[in-house]
Protein backbone atom coordinates (compact mmCIF):
# COMPACT_ATOMS: atom_id res chain seq x y z
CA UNK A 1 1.69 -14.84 12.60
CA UNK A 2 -0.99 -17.56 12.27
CA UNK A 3 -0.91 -19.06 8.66
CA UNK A 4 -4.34 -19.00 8.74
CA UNK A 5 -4.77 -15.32 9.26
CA UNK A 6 -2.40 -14.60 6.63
CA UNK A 7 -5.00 -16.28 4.28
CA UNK A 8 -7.98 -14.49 5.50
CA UNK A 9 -6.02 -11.14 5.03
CA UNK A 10 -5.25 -12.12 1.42
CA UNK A 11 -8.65 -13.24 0.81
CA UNK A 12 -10.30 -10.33 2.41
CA UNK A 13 -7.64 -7.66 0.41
CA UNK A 14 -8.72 -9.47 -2.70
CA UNK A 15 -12.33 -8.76 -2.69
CA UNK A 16 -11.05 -5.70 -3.69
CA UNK A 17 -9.48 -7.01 -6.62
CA UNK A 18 -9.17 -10.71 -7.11
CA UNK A 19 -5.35 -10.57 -8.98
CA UNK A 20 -3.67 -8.67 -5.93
CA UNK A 21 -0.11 -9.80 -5.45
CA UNK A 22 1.54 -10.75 -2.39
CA UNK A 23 3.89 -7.57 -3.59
CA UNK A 24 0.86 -5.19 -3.73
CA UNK A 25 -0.33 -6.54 -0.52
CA UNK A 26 2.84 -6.24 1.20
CA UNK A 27 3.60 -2.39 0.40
CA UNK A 28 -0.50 -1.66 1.23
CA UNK A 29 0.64 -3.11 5.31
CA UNK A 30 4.06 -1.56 5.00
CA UNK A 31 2.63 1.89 4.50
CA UNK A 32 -0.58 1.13 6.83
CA UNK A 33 2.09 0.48 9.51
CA UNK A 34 5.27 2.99 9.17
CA UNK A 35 2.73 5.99 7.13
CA UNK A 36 -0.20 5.62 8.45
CA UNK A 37 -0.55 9.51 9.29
CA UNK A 38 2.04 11.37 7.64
CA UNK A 39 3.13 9.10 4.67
CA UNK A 40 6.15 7.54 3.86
CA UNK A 41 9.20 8.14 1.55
CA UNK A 42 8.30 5.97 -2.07
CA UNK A 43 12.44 5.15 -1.45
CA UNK A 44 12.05 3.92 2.34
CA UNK A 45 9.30 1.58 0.85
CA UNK A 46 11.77 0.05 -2.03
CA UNK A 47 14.81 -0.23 0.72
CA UNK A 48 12.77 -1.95 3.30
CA UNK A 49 10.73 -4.14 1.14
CA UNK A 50 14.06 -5.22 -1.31
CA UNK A 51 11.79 -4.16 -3.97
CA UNK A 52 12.98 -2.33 -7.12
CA UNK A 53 11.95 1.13 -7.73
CA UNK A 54 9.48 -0.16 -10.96
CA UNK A 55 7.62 -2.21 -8.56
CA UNK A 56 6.97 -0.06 -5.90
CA UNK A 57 5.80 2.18 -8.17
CA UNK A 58 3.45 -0.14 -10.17
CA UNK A 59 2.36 -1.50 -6.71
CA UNK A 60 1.62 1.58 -5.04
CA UNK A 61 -0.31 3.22 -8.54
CA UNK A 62 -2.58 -0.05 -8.29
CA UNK A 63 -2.87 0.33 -5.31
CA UNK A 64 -4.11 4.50 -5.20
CA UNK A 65 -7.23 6.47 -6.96
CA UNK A 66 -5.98 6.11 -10.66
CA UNK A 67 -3.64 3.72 -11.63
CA UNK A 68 -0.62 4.19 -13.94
CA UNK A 69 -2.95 3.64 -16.85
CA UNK A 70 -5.53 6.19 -16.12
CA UNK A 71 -7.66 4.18 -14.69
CA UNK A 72 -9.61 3.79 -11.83
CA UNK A 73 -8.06 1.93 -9.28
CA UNK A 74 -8.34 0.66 -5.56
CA UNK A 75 -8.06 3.50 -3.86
CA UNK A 76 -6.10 2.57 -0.81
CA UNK A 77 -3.03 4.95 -1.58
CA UNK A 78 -2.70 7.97 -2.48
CA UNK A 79 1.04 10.27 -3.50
CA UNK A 80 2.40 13.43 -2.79
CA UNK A 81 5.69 15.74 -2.72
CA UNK A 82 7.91 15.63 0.25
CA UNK A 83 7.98 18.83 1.50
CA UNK A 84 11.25 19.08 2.84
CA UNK A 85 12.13 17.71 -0.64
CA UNK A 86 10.03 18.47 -3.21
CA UNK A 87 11.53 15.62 -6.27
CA UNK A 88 10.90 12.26 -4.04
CA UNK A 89 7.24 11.62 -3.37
CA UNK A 90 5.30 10.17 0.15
CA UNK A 91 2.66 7.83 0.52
CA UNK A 92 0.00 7.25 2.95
CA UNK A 93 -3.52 5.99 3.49
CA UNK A 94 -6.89 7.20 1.54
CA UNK A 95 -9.63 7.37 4.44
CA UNK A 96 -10.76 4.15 2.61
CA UNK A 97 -7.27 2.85 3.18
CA UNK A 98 -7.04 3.33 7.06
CA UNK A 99 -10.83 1.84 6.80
CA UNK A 100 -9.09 -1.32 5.35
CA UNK A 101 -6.25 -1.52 7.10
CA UNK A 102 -7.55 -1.02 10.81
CA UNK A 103 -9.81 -3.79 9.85
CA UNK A 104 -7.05 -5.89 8.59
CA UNK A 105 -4.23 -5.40 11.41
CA UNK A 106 -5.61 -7.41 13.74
CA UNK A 107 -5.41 -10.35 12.00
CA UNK A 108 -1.52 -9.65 11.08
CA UNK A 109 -0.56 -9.96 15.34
C-alpha cells in the first residue's frame, strides 16, 4: 500500500470524527473486508487484529449507531446474535458503512 493513500483514508475516515484511532479504523476495514454481508464473529475480530476483547468492543460501539455511552455515534457498525450461537455477537456494515467503505477500498490496493 501507498503511504500516501493510507493518509487520505485516515483523513477521509476522520471527517467523520476527527479523534478516530488507527485501532477504530483498523476493525471498521477488517469487518468491511471479511463481514461485509453476513457479519463477523466480535472474537474472529480480537484474534486477527491481536486486540483485547475491551478494545474491540469499545472500537466497534464507536464505531455503530449508539455508542457504549448512549450516545449517538458513527454509525458504520452495527451488532447482533450469532445464530448458530446465540451468547457471542456478529458484526457487519450499516448501509452507511458499505457507503464508506466501497468508497474507501480502493485506496487500501
Amino acid at each position: 500500500m501507498n503511504p500516501k493513500n493510507l493518509l487520505k483514508i485516515i483523513e477521509e475516515v476522520r471527517k467523520f470524527d476527527d479523534q478516530m484511532e488507527a485501532q477504530a479504523i483498523a476493525v471498521f476495514f477488517y469487518v468491511g473486508t471479511y463481514g461485509y454481508n453476513d457479519g463477523v464473529l466480535m472474537q474472529q475480530i480480537q484474534k486477527d487484529l491481536s486486540l483485547g476483547q475491551s478494545s474491540v468492543s469499545r472500537n466497534v460501539y464507536k464505531l455503530a449507531d449508539i455508542n457504549r455511552h448512549k450516545k449517538k455515534a458513527i454509525g458504520f457498525l452495527y451488532t447482533f446474535d450469532d445464530p448458530m450461537e446465540r451468547r457471542r455477537k456478529k458484526v457487519a456494515l450499516t448501509s452507511k458503512g458499505k457507503r464508506v467503505f466501497n468508497s474507501l477500498k480502493d485506496l487500501a490496493n
